[in-house]
N, C-alpha and C. Protein backbone atom coordinates (compact mmCIF):
# COMPACT_ATOMS: atom_id res chain seq x y z
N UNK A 1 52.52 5.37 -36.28
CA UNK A 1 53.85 4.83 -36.04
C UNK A 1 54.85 5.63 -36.88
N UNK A 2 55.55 6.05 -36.35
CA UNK A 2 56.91 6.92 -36.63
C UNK A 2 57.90 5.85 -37.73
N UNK A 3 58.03 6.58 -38.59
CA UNK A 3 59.55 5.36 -39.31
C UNK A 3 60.41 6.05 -38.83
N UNK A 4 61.52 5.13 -38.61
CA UNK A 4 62.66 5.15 -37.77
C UNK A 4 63.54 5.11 -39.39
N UNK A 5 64.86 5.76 -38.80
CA UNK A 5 65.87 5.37 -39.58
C UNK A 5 67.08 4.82 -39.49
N UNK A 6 66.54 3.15 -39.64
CA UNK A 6 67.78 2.50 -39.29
C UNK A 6 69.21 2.42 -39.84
N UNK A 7 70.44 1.92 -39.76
CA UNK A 7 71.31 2.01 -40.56
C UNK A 7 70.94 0.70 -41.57
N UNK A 8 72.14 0.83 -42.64
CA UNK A 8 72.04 -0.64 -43.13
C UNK A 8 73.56 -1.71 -42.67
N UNK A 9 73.40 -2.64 -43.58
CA UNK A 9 74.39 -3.66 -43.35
C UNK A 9 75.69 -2.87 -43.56
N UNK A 10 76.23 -1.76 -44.33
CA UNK A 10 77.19 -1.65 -44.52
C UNK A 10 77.93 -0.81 -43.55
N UNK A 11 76.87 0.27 -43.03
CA UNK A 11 77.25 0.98 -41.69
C UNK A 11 77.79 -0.04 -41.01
N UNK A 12 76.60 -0.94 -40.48
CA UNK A 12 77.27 -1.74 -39.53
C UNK A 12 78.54 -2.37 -39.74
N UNK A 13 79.22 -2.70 -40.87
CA UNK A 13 80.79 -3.26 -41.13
C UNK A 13 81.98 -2.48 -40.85
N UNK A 14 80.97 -1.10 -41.38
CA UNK A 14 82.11 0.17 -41.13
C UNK A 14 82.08 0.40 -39.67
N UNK A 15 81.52 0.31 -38.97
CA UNK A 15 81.44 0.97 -37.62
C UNK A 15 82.32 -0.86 -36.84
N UNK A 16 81.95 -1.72 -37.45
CA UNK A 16 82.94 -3.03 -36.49
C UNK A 16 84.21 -2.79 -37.09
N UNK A 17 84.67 -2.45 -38.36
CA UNK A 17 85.85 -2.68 -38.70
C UNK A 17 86.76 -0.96 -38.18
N UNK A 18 85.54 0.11 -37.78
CA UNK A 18 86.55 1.21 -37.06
C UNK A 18 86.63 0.51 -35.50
N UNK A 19 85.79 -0.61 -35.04
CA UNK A 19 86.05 -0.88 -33.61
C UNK A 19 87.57 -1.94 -33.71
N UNK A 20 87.12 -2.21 -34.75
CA UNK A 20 88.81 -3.16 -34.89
C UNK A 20 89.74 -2.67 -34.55
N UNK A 21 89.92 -1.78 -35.77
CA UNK A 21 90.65 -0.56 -35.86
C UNK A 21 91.35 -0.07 -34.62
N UNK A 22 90.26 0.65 -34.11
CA UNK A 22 90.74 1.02 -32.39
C UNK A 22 91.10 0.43 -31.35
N UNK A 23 90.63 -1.22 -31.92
CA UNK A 23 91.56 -1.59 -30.86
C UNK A 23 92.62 -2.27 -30.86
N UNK A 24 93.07 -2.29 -32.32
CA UNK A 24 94.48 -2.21 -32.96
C UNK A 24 95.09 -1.20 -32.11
N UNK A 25 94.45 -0.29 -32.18
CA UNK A 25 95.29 1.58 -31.86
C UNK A 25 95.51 1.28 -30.34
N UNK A 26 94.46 0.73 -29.69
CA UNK A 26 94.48 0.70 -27.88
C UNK A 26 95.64 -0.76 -27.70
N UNK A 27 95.57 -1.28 -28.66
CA UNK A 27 96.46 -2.24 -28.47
C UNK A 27 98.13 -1.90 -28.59
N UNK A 28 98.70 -0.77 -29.98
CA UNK A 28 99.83 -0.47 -29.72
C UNK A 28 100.16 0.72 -29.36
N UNK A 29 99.07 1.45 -29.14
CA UNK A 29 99.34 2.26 -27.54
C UNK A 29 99.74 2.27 -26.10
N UNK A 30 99.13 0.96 -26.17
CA UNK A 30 100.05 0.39 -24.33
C UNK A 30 101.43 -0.20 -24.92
N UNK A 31 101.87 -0.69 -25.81
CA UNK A 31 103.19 -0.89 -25.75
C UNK A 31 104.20 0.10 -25.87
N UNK A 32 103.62 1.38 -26.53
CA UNK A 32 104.65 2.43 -26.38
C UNK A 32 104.57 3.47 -24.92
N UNK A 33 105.70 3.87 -24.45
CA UNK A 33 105.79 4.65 -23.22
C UNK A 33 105.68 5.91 -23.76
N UNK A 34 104.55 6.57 -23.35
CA UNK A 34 104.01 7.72 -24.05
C UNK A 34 103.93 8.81 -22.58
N UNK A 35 104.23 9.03 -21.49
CA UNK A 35 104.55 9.21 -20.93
C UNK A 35 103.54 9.69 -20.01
N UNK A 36 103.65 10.92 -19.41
CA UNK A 36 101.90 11.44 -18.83
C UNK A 36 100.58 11.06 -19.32
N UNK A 37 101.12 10.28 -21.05
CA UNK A 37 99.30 9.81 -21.58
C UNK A 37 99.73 9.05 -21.60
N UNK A 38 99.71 7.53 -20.95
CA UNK A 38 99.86 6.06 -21.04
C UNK A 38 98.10 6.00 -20.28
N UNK A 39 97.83 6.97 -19.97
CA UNK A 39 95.87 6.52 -19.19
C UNK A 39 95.19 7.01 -19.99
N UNK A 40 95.78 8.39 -20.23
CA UNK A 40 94.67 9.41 -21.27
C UNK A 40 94.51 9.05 -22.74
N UNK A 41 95.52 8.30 -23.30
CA UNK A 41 95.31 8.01 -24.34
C UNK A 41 93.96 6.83 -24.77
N UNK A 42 94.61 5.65 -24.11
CA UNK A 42 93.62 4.23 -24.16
C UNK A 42 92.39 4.79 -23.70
N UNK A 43 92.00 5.45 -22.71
CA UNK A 43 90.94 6.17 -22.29
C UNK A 43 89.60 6.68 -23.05
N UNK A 44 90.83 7.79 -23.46
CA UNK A 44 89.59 8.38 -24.99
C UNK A 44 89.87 7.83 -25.90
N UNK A 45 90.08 6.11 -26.75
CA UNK A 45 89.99 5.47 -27.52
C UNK A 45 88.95 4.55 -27.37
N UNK A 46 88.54 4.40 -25.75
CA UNK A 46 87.22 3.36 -25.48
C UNK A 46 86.20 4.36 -25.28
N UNK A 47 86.48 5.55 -24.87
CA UNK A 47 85.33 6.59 -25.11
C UNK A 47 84.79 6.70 -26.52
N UNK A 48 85.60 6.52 -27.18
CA UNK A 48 85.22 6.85 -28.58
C UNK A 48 84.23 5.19 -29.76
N UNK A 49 85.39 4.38 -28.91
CA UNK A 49 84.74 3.08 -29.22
C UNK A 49 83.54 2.81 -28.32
N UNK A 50 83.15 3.51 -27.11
CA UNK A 50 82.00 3.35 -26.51
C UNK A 50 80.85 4.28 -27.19
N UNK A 51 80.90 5.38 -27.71
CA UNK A 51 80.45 6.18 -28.44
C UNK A 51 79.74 5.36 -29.97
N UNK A 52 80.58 4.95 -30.46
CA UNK A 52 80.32 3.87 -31.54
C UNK A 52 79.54 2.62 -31.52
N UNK A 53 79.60 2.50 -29.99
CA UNK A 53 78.85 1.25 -30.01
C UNK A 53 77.02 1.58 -29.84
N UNK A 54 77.33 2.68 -29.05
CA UNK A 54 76.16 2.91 -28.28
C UNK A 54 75.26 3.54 -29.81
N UNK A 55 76.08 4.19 -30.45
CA UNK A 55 75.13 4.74 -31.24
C UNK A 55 74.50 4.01 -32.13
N UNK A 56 75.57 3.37 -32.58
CA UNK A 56 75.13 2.71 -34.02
C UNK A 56 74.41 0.92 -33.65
N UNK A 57 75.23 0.64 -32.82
CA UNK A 57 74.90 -1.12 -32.46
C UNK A 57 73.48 -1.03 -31.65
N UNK A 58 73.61 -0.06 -30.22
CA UNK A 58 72.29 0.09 -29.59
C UNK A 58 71.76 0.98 -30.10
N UNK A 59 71.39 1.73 -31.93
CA UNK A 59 70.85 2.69 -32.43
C UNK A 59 70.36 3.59 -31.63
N UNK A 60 71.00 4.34 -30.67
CA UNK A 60 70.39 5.65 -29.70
C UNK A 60 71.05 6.89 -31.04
N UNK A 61 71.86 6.89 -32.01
CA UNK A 61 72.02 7.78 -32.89
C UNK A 61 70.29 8.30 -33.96
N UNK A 62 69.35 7.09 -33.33
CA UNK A 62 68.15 7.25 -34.24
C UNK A 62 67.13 7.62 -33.04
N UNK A 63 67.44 7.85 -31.93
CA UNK A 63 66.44 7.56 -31.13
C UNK A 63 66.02 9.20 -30.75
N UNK A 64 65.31 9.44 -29.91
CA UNK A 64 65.17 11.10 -29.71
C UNK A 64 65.47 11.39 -28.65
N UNK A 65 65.29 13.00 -28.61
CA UNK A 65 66.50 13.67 -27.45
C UNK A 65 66.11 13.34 -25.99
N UNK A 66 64.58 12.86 -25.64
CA UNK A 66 64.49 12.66 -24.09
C UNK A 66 65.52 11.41 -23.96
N UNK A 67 65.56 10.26 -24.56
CA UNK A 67 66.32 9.26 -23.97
C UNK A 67 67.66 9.27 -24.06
N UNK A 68 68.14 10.19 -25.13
CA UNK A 68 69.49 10.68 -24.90
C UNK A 68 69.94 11.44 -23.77
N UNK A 69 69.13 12.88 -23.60
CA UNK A 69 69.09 13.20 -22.19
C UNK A 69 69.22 12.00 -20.82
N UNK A 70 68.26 11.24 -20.72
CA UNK A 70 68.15 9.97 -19.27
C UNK A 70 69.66 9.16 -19.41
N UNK A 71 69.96 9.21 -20.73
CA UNK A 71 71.29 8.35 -20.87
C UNK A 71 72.27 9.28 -20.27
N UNK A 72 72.45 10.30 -20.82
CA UNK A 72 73.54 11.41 -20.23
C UNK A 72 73.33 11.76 -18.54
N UNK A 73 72.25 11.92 -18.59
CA UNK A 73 72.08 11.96 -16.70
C UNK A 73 72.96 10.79 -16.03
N UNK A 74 72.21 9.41 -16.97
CA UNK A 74 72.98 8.25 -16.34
C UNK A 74 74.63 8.16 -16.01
N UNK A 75 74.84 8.17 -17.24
CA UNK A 75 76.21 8.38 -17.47
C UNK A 75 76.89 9.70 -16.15
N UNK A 76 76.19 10.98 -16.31
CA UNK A 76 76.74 11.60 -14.98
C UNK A 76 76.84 10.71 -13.96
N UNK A 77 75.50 10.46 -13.20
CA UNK A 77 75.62 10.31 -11.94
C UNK A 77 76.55 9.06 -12.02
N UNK A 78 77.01 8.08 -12.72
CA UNK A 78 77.94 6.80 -12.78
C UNK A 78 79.21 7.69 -12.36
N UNK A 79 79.72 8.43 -13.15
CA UNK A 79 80.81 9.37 -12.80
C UNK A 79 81.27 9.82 -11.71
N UNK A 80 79.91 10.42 -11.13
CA UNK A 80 80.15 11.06 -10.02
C UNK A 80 79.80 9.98 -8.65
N UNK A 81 79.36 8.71 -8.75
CA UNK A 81 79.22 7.98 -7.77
C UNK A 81 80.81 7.50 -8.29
N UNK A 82 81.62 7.01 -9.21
CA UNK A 82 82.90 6.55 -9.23
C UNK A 82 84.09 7.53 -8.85
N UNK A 83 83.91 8.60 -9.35
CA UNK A 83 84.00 9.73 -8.64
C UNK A 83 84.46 9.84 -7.34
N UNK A 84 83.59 9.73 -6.66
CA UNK A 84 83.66 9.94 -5.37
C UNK A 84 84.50 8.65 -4.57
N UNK A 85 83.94 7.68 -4.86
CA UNK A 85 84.86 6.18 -4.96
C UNK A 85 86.11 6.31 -4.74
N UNK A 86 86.55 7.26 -5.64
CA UNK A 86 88.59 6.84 -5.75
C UNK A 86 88.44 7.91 -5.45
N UNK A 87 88.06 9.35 -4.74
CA UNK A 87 88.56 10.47 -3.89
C UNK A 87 88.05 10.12 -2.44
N UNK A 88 87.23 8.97 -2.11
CA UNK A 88 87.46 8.02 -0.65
C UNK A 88 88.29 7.22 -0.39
N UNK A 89 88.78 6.72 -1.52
CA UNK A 89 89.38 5.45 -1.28
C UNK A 89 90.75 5.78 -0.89
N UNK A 90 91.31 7.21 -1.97
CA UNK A 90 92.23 7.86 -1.78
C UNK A 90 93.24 8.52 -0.58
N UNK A 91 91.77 9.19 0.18
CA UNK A 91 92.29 9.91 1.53
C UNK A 91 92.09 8.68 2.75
N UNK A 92 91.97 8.03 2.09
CA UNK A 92 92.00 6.82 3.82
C UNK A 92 93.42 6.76 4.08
């Protein structure tokens, strides 16, 4: 059996109190008119808070590279089936 290396309690405070954090930030980001980034901004702030979650809460930051790989595949093909979604939905 492999030892794993989990985080401890304090990671975990730091990583909820940067999710706070961000969504403090996603929160007074939609109130300002930021103009061409009113999408792009909030966007890559839940990318980043999705990033945070996945790593540290569902520990895939400890896990090894095949299931990171199956995750990233996943994550493509989600893309590209949504993807395709709003460039159908579009030309109707």
């Amino acid at each position: 059996m492999e030892k794993r290396n989990i985080a401890n309690y304090g990671t975990y405070i730091k990583v909820w109190l940067g999710l706070l954090a961000f969504t403090a930030l996603t929160v007074t980001a939609a109130g300002i008119n930021i103009g061409g980034f009113n999408i792009i901004v909030p966007l890559s702030i839940a990318a980043v808070k999705t990033y945070l979650v996945l790593s540290f809460f569902m520990q895939l930051k400890y896990e090894g590279l095949s299931l990171k790989i199956m995750l990233s595949g996943t994550v493509m093909i989600l893309a590209i089936i949504i993807g395709l979604t709003f460039l159908d939905v579009s030309f109707r």
